[in-house]
PDB file of N, CA and C in Angstrom:
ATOM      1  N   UNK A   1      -1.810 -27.510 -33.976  1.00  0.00           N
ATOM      2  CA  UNK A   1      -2.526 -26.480 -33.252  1.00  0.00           C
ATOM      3  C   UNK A   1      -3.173 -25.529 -34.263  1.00  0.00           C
ATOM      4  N   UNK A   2      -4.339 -25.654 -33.975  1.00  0.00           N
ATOM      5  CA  UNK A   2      -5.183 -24.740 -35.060  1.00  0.00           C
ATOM      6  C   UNK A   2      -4.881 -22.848 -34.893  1.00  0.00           C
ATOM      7  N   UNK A   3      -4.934 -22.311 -35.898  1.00  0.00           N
ATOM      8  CA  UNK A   3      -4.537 -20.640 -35.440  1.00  0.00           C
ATOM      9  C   UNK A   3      -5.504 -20.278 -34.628  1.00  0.00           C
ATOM     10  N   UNK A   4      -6.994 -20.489 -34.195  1.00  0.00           N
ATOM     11  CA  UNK A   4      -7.554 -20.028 -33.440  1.00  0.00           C
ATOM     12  C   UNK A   4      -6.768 -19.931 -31.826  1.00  0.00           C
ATOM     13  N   UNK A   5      -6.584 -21.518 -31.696  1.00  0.00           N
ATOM     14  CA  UNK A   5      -6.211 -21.623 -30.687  1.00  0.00           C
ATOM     15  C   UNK A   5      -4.453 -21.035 -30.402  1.00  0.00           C
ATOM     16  N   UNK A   6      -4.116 -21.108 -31.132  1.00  0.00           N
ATOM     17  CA  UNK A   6      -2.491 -20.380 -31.303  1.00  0.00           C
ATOM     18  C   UNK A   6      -2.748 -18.538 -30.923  1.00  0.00           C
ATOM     19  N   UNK A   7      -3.575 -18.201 -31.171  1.00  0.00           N
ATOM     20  CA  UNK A   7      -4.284 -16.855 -30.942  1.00  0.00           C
ATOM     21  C   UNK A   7      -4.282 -16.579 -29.432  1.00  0.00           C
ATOM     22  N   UNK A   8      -5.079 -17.766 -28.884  1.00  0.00           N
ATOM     23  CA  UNK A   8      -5.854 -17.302 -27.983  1.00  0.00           C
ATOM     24  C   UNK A   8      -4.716 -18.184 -26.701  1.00  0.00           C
ATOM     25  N   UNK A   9      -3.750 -19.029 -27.447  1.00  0.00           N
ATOM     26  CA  UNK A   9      -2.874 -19.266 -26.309  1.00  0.00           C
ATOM     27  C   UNK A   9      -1.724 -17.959 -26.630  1.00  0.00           C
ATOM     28  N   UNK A  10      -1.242 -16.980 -27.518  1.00  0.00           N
ATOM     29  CA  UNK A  10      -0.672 -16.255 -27.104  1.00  0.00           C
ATOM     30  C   UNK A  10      -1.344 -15.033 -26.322  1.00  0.00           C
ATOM     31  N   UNK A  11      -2.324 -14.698 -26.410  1.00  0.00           N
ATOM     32  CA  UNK A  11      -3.203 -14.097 -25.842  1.00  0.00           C
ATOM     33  C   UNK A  11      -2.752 -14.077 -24.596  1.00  0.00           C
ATOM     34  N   UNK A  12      -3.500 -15.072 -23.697  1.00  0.00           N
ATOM     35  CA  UNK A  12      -3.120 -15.569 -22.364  1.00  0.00           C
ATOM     36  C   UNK A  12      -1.676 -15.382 -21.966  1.00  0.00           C
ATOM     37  N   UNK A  13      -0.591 -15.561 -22.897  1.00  0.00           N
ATOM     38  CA  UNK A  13       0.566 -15.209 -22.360  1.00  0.00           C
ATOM     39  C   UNK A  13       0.297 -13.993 -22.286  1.00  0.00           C
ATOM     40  N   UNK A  14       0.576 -13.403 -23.308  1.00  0.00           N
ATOM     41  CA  UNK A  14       0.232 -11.742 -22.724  1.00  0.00           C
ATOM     42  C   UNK A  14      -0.110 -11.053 -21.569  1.00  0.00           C
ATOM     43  N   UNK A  15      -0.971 -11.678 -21.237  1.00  0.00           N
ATOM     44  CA  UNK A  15      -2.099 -11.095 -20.224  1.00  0.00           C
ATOM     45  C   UNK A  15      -1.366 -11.187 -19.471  1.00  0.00           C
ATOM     46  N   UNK A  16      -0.677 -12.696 -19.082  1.00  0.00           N
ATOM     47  CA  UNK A  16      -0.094 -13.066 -17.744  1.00  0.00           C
ATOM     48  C   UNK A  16       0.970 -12.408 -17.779  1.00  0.00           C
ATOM     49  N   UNK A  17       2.326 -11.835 -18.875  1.00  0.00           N
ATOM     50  CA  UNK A  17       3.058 -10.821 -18.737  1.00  0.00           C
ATOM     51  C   UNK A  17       2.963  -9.551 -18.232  1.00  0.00           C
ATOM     52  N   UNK A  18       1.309  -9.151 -18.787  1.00  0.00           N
ATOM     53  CA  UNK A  18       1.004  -7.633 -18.333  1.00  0.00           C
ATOM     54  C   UNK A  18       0.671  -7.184 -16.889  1.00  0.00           C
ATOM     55  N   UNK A  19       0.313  -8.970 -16.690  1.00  0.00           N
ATOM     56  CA  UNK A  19      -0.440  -9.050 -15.229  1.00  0.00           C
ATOM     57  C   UNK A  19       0.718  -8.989 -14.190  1.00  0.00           C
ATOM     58  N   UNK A  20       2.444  -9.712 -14.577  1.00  0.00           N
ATOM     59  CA  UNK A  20       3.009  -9.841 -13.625  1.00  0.00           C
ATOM     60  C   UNK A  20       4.008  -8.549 -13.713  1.00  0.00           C
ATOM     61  N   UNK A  21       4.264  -7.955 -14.602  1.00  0.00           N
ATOM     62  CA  UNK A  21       4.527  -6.372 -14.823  1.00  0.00           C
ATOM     63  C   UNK A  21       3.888  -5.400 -13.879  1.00  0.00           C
ATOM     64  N   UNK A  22       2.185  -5.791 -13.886  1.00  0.00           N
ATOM     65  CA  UNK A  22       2.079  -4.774 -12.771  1.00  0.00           C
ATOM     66  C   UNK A  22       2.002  -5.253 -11.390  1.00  0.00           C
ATOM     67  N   UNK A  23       2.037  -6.019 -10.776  1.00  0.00           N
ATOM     68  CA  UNK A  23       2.103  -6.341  -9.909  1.00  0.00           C
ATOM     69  C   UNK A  23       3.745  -5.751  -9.330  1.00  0.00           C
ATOM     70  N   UNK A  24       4.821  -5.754 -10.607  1.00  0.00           N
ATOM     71  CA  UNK A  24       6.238  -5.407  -9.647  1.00  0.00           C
ATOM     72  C   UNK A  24       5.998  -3.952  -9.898  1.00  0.00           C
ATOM     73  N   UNK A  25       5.595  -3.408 -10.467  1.00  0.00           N
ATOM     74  CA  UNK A  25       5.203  -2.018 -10.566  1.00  0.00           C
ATOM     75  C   UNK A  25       4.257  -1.051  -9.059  1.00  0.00           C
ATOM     76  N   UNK A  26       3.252  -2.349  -9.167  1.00  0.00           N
ATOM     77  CA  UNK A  26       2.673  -1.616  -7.663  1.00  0.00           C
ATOM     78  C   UNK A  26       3.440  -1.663  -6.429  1.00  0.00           C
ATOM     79  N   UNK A  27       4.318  -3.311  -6.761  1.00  0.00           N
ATOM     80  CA  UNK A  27       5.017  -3.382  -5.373  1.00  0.00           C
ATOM     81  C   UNK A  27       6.116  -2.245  -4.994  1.00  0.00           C
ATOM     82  N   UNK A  28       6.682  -1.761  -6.140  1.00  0.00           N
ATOM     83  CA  UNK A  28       7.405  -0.470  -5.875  1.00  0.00           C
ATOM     84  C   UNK A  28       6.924   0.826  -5.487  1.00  0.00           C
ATOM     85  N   UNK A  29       5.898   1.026  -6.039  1.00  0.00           N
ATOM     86  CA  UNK A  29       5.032   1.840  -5.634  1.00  0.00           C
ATOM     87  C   UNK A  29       4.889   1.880  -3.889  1.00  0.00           C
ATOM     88  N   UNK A  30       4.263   0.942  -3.519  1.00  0.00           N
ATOM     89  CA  UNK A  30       4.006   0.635  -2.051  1.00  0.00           C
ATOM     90  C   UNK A  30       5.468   0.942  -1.496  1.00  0.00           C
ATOM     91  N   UNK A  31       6.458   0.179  -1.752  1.00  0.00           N
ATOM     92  CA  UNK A  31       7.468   0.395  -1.040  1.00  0.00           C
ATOM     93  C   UNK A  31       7.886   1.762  -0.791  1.00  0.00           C
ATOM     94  N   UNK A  32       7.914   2.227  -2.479  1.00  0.00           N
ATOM     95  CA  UNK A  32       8.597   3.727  -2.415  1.00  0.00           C
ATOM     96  C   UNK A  32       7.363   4.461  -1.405  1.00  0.00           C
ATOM     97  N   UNK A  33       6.633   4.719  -1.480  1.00  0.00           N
ATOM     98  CA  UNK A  33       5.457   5.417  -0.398  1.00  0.00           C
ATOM     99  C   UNK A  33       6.016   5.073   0.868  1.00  0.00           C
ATOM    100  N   UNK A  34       6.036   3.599   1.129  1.00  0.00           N
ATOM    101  CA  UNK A  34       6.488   3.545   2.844  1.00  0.00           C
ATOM    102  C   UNK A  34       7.801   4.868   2.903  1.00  0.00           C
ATOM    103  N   UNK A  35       8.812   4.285   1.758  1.00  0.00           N
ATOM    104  CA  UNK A  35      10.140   5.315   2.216  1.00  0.00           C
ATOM    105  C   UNK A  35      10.028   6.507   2.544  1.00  0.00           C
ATOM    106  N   UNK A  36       8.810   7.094   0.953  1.00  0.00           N
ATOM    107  CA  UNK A  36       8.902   8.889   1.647  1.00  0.00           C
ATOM    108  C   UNK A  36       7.871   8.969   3.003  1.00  0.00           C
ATOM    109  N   UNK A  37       7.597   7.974   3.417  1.00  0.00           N
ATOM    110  CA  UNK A  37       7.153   8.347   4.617  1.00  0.00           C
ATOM    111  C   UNK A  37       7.931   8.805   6.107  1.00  0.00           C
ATOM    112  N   UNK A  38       8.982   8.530   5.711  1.00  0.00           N
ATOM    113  CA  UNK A  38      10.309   9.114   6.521  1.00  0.00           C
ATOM    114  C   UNK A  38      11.088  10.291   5.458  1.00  0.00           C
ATOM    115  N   UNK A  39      10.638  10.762   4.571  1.00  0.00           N
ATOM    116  CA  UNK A  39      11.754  11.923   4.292  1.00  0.00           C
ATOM    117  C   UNK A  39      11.406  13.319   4.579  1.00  0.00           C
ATOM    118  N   UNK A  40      12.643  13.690   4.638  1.00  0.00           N
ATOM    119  CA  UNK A  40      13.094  15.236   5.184  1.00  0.00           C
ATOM    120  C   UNK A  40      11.409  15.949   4.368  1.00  0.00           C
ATOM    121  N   UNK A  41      11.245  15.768   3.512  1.00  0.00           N
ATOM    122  CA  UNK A  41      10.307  16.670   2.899  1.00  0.00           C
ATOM    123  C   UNK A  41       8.913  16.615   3.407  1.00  0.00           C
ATOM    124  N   UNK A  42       8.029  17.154   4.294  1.00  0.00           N
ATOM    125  CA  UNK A  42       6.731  17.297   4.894  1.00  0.00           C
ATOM    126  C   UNK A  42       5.716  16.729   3.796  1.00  0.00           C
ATOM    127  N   UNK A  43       6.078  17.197   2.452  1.00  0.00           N
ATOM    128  CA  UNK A  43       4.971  17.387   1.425  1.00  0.00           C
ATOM    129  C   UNK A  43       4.966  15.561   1.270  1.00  0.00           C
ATOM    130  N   UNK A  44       6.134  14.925   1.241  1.00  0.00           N
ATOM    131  CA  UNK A  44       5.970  13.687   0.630  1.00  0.00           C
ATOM    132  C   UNK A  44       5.556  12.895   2.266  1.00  0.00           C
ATOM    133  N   UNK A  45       5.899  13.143   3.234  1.00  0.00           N
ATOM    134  CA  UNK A  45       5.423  12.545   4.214  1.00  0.00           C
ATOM    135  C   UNK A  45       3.933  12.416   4.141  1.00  0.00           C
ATOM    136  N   UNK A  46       3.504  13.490   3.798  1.00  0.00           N
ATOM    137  CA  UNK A  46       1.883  13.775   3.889  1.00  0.00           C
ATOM    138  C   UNK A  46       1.158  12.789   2.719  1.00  0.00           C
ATOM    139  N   UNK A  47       2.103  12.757   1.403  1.00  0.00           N
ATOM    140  CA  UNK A  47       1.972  11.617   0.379  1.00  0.00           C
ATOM    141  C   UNK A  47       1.480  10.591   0.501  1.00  0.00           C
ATOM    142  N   UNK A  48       2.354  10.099   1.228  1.00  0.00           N
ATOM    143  CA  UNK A  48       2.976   9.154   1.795  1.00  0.00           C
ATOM    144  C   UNK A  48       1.979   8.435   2.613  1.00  0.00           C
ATOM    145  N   UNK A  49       1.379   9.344   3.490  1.00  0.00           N
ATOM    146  CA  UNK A  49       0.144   9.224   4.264  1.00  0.00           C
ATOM    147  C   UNK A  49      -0.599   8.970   3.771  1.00  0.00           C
ATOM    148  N   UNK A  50      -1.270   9.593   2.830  1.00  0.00           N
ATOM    149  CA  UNK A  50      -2.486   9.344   1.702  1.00  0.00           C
ATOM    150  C   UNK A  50      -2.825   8.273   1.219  1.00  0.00           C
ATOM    151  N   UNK A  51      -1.119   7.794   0.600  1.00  0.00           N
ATOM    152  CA  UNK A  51      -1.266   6.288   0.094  1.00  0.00           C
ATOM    153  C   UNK A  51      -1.258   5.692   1.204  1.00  0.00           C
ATOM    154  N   UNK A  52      -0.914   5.661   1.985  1.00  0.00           N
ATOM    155  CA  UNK A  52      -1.297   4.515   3.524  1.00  0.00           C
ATOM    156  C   UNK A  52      -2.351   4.419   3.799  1.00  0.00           C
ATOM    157  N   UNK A  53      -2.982   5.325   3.911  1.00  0.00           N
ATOM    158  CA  UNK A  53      -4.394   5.448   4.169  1.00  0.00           C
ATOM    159  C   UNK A  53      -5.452   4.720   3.017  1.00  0.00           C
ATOM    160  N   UNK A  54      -5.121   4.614   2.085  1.00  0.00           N
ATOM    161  CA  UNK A  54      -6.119   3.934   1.059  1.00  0.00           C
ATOM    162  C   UNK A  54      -5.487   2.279   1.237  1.00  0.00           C
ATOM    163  N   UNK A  55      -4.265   2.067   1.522  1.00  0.00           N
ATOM    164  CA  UNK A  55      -4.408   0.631   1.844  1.00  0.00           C
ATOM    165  C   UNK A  55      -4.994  -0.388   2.585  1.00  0.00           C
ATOM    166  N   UNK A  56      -5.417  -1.319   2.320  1.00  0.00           N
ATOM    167  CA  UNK A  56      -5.854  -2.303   3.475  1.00  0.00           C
ATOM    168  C   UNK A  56      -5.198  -2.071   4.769  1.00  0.00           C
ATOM    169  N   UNK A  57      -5.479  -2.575   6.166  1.00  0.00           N
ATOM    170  CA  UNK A  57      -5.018  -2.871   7.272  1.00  0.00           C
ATOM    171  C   UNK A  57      -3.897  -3.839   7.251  1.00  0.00           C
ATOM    172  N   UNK A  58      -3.124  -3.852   7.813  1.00  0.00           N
ATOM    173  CA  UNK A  58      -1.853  -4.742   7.978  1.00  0.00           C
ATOM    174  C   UNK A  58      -1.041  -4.869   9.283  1.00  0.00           C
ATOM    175  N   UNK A  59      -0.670  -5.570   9.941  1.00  0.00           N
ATOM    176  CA  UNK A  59       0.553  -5.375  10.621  1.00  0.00           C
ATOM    177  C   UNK A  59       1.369  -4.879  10.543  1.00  0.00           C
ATOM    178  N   UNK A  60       1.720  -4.995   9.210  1.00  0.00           N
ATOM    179  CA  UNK A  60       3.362  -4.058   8.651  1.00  0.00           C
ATOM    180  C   UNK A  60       2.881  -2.518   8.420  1.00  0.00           C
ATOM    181  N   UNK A  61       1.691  -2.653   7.739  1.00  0.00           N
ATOM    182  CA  UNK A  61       1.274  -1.244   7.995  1.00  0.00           C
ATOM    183  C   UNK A  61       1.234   0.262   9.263  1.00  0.00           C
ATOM    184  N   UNK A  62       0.403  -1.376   9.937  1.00  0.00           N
ATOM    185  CA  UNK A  62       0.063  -0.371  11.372  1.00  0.00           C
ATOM    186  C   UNK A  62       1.651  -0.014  12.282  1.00  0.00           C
ATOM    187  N   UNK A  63       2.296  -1.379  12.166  1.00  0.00           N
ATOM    188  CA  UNK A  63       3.420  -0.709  12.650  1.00  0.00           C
ATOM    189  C   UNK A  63       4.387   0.094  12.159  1.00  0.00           C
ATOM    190  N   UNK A  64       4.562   0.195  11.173  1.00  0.00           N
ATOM    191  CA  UNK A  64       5.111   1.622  10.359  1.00  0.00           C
ATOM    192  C   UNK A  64       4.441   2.999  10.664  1.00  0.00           C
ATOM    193  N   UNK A  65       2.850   3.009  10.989  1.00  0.00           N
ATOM    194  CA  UNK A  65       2.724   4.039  11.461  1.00  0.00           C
ATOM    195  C   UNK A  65       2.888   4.443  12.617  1.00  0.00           C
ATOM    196  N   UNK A  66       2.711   3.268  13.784  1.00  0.00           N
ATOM    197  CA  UNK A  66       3.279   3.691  15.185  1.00  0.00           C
ATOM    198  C   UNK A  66       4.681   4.392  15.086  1.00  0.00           C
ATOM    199  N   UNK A  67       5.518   3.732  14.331  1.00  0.00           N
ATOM    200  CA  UNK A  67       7.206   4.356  14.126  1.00  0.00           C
ATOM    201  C   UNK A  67       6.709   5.802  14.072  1.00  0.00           C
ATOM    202  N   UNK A  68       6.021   6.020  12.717  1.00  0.00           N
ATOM    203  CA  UNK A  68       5.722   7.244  12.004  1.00  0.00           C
ATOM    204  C   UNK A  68       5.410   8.415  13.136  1.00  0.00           C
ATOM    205  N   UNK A  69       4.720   8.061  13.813  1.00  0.00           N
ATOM    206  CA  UNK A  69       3.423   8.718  14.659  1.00  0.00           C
ATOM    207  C   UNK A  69       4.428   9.465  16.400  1.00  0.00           C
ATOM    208  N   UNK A  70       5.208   8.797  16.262  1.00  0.00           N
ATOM    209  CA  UNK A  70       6.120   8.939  17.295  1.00  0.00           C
ATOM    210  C   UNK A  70       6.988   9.317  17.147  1.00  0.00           C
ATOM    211  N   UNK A  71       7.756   9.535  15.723  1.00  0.00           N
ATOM    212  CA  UNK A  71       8.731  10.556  15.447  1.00  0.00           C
ATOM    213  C   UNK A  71       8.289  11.619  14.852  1.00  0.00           C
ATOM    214  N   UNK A  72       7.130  11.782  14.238  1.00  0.00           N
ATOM    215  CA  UNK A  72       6.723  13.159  13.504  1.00  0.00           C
ATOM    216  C   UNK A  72       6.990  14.239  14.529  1.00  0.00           C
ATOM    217  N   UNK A  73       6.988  15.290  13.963  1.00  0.00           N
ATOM    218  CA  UNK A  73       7.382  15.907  14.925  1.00  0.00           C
ATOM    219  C   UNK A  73       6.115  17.540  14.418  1.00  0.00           C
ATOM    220  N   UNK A  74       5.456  17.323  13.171  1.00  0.00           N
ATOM    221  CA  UNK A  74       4.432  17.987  12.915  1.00  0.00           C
ATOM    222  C   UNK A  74       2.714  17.487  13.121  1.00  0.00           C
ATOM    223  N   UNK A  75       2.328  18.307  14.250  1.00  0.00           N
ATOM    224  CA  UNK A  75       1.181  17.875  14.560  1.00  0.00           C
ATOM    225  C   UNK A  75       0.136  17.542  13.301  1.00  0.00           C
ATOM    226  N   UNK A  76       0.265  18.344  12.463  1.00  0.00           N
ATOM    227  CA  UNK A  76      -0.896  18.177  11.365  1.00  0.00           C
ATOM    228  C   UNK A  76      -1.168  16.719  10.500  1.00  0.00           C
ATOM    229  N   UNK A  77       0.592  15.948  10.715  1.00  0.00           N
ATOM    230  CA  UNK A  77       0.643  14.913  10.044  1.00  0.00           C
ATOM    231  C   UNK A  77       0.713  13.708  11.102  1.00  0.00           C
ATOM    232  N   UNK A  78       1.277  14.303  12.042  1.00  0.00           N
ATOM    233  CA  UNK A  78       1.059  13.058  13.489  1.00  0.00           C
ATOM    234  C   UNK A  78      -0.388  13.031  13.908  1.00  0.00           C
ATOM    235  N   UNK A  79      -1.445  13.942  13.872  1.00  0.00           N
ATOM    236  CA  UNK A  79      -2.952  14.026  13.607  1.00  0.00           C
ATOM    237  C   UNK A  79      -3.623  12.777  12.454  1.00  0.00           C
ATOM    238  N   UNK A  80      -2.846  13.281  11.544  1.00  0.00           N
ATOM    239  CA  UNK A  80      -3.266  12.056  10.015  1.00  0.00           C
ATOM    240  C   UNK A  80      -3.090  10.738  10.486  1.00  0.00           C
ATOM    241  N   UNK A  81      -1.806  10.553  10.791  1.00  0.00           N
ATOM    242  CA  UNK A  81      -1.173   9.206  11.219  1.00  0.00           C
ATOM    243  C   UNK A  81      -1.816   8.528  12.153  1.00  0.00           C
ATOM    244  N   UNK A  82      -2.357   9.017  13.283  1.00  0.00           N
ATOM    245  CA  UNK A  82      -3.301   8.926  14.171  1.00  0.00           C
ATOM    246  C   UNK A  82      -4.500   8.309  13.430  1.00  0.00           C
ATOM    247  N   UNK A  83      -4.927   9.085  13.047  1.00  0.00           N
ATOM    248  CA  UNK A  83      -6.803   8.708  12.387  1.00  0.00           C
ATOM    249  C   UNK A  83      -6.308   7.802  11.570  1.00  0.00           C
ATOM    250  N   UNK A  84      -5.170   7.298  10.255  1.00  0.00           N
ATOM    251  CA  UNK A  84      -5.412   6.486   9.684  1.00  0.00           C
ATOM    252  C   UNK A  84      -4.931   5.137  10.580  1.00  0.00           C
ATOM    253  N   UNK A  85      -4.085   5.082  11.834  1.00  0.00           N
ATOM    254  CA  UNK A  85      -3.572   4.144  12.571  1.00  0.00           C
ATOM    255  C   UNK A  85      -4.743   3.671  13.209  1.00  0.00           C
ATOM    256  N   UNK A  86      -5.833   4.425  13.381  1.00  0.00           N
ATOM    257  CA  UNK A  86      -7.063   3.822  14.291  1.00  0.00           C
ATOM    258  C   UNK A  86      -8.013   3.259  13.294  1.00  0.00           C
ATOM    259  N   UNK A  87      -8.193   3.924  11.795  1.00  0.00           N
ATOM    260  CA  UNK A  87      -8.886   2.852  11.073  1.00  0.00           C
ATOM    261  C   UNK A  87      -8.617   1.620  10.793  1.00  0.00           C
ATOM    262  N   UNK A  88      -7.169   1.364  10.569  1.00  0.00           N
ATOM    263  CA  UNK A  88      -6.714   0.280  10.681  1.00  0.00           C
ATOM    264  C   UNK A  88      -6.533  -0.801  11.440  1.00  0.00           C
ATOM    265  N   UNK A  89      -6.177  -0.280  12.912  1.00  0.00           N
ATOM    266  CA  UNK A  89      -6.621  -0.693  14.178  1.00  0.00           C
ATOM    267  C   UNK A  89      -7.982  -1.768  13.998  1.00  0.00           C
ATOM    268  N   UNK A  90      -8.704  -0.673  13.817  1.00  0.00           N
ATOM    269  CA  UNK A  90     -10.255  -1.336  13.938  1.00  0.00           C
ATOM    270  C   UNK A  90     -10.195  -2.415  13.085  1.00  0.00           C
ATOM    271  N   UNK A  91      -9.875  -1.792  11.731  1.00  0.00           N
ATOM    272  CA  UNK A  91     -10.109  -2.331  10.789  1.00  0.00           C
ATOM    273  C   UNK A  91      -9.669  -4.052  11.027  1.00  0.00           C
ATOM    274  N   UNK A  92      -8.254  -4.311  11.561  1.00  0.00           N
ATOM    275  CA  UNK A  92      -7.769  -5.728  11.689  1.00  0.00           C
ATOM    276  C   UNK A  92      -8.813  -6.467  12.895  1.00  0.00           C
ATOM    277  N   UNK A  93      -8.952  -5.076  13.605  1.00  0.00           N
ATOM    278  CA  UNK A  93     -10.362  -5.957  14.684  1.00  0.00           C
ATOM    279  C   UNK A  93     -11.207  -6.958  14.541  1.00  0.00           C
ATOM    280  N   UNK A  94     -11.918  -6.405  13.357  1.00  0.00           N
ATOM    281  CA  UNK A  94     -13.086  -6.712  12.882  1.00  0.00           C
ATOM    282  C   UNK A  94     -12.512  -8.160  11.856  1.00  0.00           C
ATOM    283  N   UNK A  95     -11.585  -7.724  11.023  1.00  0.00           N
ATOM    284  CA  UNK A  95     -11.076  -8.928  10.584  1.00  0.00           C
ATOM    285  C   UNK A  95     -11.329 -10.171  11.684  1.00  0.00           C
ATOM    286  N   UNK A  96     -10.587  -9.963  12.457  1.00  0.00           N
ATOM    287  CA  UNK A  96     -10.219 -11.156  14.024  1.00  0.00           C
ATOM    288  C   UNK A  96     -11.377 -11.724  13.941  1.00  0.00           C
ATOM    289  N   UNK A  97     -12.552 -11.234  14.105  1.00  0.00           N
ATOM    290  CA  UNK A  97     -13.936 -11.346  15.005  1.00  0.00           C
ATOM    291  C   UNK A  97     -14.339 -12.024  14.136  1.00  0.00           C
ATOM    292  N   UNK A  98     -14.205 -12.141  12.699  1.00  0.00           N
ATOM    293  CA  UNK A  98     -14.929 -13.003  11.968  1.00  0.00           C
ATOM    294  C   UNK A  98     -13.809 -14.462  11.917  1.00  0.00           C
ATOM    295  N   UNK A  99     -12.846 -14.443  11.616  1.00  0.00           N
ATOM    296  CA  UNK A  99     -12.060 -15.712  11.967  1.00  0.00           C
ATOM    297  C   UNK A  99     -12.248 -16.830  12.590  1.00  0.00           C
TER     298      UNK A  99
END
């Protein structure tokens, strides 16, 4: 194996290490967000929201926010939960329609 290629095949490992590093990195991310979306603390609920809201549409999504949306018990964030539950809504709609 010539060093070029010894280069450029450790290379590629690399990448694919860095690549599967972040992937368990985001997945925690996501998860931990769903959690504080149930905690005692308003500020991280609202977080919590934010990052939901920039995610794609999902099933698991949307129904985490129905949970959400029905126990809040603060209008300002059961308001949020609302508007991002209906973009999503739509959002899987439109998915369907092209299928």
């Amino acid at each position: 194996m010539s060093g070029r290629a010894r280069r450029i095949g450790l290379f590629l490992l690399g990448a694919g290490a860095v690549a599967a590093l972040a992937t368990l990195v985001l997945r925690d991310q996501v998860s931990r967000h769903r959690r504080e979306l149930f905690s005692s603390n308003p500020v991280r609920r609202l977080a919590a929201l934010r990052h939901l809201a920039g995610e794609t549409a999902s099933v698991d999504a949307i129904t985490v926010l129905r949970d959400f949306r029905a126990l809040e018990s603060r209008r300002l964030l059961r308001n949020r939960a609302t508007a991002v539950l209906a973009r999503m809504e739509e959002e899987l709609r439109r998915m369907a329609g092209r299928a």
